[in-house]
C-alpha atoms as a PDB file:
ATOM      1  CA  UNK A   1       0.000   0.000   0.000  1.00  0.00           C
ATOM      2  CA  UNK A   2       1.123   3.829  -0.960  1.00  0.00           C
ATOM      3  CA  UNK A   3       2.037   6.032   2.451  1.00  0.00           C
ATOM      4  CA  UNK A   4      -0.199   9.242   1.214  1.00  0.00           C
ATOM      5  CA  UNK A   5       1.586  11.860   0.523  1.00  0.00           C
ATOM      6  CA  UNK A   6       0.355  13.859   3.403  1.00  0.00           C
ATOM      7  CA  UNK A   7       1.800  11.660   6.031  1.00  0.00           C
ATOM      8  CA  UNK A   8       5.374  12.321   7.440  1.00  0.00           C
ATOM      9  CA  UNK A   9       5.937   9.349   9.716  1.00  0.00           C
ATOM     10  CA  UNK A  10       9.108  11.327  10.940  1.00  0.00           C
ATOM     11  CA  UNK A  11       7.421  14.066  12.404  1.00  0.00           C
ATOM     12  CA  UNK A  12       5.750  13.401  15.864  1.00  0.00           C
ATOM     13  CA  UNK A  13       2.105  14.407  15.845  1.00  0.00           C
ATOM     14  CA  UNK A  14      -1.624  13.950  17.344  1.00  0.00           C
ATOM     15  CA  UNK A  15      -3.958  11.453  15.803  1.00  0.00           C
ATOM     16  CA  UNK A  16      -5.618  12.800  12.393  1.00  0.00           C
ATOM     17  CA  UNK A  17      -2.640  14.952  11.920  1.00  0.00           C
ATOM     18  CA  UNK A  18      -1.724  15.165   7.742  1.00  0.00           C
ATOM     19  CA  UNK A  19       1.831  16.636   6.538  1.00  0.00           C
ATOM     20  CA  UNK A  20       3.015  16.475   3.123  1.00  0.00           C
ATOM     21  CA  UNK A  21       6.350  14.454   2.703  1.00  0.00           C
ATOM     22  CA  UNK A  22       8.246  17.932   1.157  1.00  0.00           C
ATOM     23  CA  UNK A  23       7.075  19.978   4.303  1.00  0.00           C
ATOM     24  CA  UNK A  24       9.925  20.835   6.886  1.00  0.00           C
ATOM     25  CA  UNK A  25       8.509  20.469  10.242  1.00  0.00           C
ATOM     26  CA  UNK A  26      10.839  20.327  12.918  1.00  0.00           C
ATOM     27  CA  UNK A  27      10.219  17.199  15.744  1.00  0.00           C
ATOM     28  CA  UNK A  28      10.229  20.196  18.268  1.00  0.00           C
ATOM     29  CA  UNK A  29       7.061  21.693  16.893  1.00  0.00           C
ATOM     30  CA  UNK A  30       3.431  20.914  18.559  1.00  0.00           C
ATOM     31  CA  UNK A  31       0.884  20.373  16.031  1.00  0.00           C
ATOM     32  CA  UNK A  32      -3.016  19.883  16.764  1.00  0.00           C
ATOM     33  CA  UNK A  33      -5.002  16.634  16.035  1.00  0.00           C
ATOM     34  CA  UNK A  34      -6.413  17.150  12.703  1.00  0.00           C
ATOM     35  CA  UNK A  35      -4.293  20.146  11.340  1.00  0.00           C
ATOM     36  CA  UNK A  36      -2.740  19.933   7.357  1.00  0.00           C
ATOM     37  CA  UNK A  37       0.822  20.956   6.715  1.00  0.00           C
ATOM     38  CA  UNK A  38       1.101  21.418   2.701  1.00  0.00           C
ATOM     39  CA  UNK A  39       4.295  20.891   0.701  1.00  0.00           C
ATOM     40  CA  UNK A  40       7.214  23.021   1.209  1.00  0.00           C
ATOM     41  CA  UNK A  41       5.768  24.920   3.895  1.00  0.00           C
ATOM     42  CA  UNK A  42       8.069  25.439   7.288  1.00  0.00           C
ATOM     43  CA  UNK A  43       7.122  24.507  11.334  1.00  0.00           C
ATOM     44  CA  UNK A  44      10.242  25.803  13.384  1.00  0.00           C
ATOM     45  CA  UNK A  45      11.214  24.463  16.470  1.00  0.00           C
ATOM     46  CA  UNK A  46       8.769  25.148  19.585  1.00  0.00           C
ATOM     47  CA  UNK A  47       6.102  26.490  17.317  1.00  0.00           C
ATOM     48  CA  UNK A  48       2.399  25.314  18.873  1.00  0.00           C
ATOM     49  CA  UNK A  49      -0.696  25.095  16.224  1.00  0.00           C
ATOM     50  CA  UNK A  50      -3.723  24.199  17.549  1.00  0.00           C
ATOM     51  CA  UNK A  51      -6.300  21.347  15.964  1.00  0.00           C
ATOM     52  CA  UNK A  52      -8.066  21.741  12.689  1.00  0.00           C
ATOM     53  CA  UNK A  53      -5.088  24.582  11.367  1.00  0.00           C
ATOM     54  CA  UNK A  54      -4.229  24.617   7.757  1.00  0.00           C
ATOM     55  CA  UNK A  55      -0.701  25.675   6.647  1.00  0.00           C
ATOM     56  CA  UNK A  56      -0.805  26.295   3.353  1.00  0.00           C
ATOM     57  CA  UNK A  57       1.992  25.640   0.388  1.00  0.00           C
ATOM     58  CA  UNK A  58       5.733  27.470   1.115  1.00  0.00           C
ATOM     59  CA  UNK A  59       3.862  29.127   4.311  1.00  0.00           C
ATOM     60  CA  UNK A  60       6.710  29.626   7.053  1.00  0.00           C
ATOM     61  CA  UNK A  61       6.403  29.497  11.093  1.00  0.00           C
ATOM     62  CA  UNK A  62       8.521  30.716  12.749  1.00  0.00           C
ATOM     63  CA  UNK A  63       9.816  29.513  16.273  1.00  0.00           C
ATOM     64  CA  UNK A  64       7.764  29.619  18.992  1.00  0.00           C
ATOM     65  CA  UNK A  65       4.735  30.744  17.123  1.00  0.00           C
ATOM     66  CA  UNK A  66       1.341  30.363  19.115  1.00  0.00           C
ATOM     67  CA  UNK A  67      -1.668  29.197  17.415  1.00  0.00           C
ATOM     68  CA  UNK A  68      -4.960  28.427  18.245  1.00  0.00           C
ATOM     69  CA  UNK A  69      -7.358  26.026  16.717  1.00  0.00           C
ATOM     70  CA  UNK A  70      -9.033  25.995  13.423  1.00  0.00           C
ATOM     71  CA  UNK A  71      -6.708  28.512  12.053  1.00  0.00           C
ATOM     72  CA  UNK A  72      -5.635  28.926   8.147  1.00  0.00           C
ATOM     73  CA  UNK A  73      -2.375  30.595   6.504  1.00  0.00           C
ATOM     74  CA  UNK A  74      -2.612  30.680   3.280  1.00  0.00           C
ATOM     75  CA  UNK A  75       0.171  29.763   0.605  1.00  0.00           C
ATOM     76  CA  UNK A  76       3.558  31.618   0.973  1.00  0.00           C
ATOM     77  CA  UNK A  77       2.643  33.537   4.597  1.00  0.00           C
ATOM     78  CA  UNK A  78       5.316  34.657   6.336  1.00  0.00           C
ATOM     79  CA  UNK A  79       4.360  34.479  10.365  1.00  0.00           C
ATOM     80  CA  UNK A  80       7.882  35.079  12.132  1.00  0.00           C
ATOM     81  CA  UNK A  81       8.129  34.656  15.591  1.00  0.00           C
ATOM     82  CA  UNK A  82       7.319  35.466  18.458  1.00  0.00           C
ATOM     83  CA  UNK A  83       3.638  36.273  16.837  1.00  0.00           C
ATOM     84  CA  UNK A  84       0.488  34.812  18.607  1.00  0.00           C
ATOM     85  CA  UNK A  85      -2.589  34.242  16.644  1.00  0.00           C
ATOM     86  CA  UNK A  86      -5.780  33.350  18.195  1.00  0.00           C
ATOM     87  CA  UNK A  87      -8.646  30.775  17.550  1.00  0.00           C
ATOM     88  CA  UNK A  88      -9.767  31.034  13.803  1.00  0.00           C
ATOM     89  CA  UNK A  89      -7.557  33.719  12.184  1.00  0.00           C
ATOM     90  CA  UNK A  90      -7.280  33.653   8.361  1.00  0.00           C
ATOM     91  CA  UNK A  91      -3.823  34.681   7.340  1.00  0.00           C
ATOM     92  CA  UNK A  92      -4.230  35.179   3.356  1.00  0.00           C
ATOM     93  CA  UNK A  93      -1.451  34.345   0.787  1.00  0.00           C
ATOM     94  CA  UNK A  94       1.912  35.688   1.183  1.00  0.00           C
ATOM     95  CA  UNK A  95       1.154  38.041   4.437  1.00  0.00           C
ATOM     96  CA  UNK A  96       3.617  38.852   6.516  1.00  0.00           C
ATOM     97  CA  UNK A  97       3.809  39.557  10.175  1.00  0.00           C
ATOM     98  CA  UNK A  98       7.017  40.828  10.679  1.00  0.00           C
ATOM     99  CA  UNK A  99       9.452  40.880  14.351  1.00  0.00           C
ATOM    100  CA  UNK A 100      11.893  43.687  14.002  1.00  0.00           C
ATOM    101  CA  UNK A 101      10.969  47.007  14.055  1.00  0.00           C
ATOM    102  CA  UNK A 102      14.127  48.457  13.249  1.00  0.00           C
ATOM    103  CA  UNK A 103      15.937  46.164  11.099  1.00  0.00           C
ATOM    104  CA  UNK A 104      18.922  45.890  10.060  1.00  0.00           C
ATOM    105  CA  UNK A 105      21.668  43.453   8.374  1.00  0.00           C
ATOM    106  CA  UNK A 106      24.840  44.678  10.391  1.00  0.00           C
ATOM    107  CA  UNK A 107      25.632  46.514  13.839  1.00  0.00           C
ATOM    108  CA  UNK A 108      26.617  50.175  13.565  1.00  0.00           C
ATOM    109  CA  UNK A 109      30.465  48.957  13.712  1.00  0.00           C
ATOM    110  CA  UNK A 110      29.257  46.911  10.509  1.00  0.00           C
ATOM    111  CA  UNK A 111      29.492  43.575  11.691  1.00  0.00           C
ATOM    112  CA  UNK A 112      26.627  40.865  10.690  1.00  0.00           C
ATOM    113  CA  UNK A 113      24.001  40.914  13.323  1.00  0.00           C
ATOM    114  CA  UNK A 114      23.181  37.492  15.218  1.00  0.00           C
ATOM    115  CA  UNK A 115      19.949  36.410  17.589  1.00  0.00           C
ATOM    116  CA  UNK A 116      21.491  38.249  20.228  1.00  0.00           C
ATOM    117  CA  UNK A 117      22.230  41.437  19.065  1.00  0.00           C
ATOM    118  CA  UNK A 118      18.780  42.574  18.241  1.00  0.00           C
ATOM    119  CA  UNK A 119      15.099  41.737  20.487  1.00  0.00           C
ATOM    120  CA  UNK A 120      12.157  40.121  18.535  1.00  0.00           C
ATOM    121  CA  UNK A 121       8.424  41.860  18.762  1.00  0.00           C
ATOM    122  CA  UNK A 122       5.727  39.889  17.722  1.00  0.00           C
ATOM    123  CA  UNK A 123       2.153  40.378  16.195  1.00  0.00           C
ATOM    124  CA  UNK A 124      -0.513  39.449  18.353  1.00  0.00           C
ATOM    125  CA  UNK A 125      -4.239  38.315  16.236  1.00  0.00           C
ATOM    126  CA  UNK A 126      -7.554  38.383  18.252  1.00  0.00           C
ATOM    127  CA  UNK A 127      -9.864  35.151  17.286  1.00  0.00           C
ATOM    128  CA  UNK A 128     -11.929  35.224  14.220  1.00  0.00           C
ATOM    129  CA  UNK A 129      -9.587  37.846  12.729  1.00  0.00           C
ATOM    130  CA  UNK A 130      -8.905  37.953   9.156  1.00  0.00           C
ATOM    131  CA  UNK A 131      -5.346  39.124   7.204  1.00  0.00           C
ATOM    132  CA  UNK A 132      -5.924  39.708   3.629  1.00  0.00           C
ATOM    133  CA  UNK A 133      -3.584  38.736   0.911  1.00  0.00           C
ATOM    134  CA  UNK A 134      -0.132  40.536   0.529  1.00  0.00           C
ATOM    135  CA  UNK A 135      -1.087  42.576   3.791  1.00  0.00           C
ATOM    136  CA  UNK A 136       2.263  43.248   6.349  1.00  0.00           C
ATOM    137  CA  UNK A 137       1.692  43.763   9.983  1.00  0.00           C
ATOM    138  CA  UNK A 138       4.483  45.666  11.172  1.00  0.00           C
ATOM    139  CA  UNK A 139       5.539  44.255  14.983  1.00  0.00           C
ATOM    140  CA  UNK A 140       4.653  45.293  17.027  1.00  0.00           C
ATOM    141  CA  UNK A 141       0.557  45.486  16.953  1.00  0.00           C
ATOM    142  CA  UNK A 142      -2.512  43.808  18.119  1.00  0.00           C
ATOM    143  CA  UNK A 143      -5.230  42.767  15.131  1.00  0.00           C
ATOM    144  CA  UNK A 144      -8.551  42.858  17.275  1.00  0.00           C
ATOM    145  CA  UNK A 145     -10.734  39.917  17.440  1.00  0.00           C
ATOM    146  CA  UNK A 146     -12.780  39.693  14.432  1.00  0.00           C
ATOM    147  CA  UNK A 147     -11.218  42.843  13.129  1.00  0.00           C
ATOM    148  CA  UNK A 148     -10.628  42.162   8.701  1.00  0.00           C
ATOM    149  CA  UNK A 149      -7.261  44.002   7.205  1.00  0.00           C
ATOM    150  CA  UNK A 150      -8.325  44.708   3.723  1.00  0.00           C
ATOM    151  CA  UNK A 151      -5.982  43.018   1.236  1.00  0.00           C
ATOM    152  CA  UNK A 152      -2.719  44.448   0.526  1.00  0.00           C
ATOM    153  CA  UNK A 153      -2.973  46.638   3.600  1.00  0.00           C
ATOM    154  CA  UNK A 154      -0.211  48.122   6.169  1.00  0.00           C
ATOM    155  CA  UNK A 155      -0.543  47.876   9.329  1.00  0.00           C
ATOM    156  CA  UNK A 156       1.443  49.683  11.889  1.00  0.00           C
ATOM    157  CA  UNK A 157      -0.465  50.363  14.473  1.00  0.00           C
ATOM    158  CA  UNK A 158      -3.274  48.379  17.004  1.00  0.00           C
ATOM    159  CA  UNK A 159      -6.622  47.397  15.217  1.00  0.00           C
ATOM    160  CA  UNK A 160      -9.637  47.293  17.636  1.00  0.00           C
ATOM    161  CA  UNK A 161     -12.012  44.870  17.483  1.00  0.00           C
ATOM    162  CA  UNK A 162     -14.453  44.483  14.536  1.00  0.00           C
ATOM    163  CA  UNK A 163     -12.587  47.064  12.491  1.00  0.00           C
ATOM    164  CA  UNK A 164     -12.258  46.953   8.790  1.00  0.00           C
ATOM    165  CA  UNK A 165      -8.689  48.682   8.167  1.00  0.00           C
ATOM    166  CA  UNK A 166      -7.201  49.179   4.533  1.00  0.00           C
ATOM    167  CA  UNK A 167      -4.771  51.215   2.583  1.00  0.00           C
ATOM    168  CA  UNK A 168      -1.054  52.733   3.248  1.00  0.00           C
ATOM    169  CA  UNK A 169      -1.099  52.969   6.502  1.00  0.00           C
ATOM    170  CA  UNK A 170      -3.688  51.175   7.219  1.00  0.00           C
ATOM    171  CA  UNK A 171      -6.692  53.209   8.469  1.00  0.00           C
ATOM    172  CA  UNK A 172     -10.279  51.896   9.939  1.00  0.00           C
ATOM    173  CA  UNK A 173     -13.200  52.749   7.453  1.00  0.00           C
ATOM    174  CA  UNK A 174     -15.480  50.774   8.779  1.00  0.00           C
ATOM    175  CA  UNK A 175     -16.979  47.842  10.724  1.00  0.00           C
ATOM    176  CA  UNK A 176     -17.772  43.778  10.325  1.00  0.00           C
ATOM    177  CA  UNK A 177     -19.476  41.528  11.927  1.00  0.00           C
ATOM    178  CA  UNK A 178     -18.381  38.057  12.512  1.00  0.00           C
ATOM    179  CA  UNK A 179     -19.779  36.993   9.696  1.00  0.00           C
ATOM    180  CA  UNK A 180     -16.953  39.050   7.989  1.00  0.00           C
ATOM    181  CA  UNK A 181     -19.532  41.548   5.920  1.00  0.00           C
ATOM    182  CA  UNK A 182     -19.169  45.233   6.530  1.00  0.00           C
ATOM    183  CA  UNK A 183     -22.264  46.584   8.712  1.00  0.00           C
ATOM    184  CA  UNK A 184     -24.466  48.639   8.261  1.00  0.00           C
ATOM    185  CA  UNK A 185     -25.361  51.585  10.749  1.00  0.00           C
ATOM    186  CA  UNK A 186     -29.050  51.609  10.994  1.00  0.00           C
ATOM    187  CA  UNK A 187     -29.095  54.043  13.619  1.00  0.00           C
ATOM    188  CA  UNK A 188     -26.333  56.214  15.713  1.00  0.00           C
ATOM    189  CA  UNK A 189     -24.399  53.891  17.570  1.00  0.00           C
ATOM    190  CA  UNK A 190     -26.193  50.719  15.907  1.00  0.00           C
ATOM    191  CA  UNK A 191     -24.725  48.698  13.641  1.00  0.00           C
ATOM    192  CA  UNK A 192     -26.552  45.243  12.185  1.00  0.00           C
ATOM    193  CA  UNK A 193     -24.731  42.828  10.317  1.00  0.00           C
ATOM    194  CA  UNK A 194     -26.905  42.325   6.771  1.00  0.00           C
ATOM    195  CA  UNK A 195     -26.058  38.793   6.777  1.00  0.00           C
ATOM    196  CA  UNK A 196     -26.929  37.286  10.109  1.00  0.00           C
ATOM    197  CA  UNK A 197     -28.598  40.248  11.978  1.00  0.00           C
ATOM    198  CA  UNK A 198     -26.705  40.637  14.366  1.00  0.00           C
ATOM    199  CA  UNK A 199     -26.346  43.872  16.297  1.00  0.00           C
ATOM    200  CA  UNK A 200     -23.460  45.462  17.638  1.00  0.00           C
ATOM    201  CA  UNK A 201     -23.251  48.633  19.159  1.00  0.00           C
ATOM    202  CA  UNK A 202     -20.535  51.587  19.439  1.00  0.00           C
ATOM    203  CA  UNK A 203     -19.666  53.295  22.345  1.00  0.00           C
ATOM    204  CA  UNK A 204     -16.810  55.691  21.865  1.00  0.00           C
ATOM    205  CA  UNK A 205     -14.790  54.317  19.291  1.00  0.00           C
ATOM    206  CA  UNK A 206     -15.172  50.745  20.652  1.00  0.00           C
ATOM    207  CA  UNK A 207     -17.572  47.820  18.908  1.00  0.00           C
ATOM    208  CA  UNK A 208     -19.200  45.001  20.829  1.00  0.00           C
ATOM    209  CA  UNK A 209     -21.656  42.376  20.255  1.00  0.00           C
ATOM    210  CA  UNK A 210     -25.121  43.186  21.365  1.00  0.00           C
ATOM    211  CA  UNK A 211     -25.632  41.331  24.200  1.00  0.00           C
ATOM    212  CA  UNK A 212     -28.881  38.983  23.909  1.00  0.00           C
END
């Protein structure tokens, strides 16, 4: 019988786990019951996905990554470390979350820079949050939960959560539900998602589900 091709008896993993023979995972890494590692992508050492994640084709994580369950990054993400993404976060193709604020190559004196001559910063994702395609968050910030970064986006400073941020720097124009549709304001302060009709209200800048 044929191994599939999604099954890397080298790697240590839960039950139900699938990861493609040309993915580099390291035996270090912690990866959920259920979760899909597609070809070429990279797990570093320490990294921790939760169940049901996807990691899509030449996606990198970096070490010591946090992830929670059911989450998907998309082919060719970059997520470097020490980012922490919550339950359900979307990372589109080729996003990057980046750790080094000011980066450089070399130390003043011009000698190459190692691990200890600079501190990583991390991105940190709220659940349900979604990363569009191409979009860099610039460590370090805090995506909201549920809060949607349009495609393409930069994002270089804290998203609350809900908001619906796009352009160069990224800037909130709006709000979604969970659902992930923009909503609509149907009176000050009140804003109902067309799609589920659900209501969320404002209060000073801040979004929160209606409470039922």
């Amino acid at each position: 019988m044929t191994p599939s091709p999604l099954v890397d008896p080298a790697v240590p993993a839960a039950a139900g786990t699938r990861i493609a023979d040309s993915a580099d995972v390291s035996s270090d890494a912690n990866i959920g019951s259920g979760s899909s590692i597609w070809h070429l992508a990279q797990v570093r050492e320490s990294a921790v996905l939760g169940e049901n994640c996807i990691i899509g084709r030449g996606a990198y994580i970096g070490t010591g990554v946090r992830m929670g369950d059911n989450c998907k990054v998309q082919n060719y993400a970059l997520v470097y470390e020490p980012a922490v993404l919550g339950a359900g976060v979307f990372i589109g193709p080729a996003v990057v979350l980046t750790n080094d604020t000011y980066p450089r190559a070399v130390t003043p004196d011009g000698q190459l820079k190692s691990a200890h001559d600079w501190e990583p910063v991390g991105v940190v994702i709220g659940d349900g949050a979604s990363i569009g395609a191409r979009a860099t968050c610039v460590a370090p910030v805090i995506i909201g939960a549920w809060a949607t970064v349009a495609a393409g986006a930069v994002v270089v400073k804290d998203v609350p959560d809900f908001a619906l941020v796009v352009g160069v720097p990224a800037r909130r124009v709006g709000w979604v539900g969970k659902a992930g549709v923009p909503l609509t304001e149907t009176e000050p302060g009140v804003w109902v998602c067309p799609t589920t009709g659900s209501r969320y209200l404002e209060t000073e800048g801040v979004l929160a589900l209606e409470e039922q």
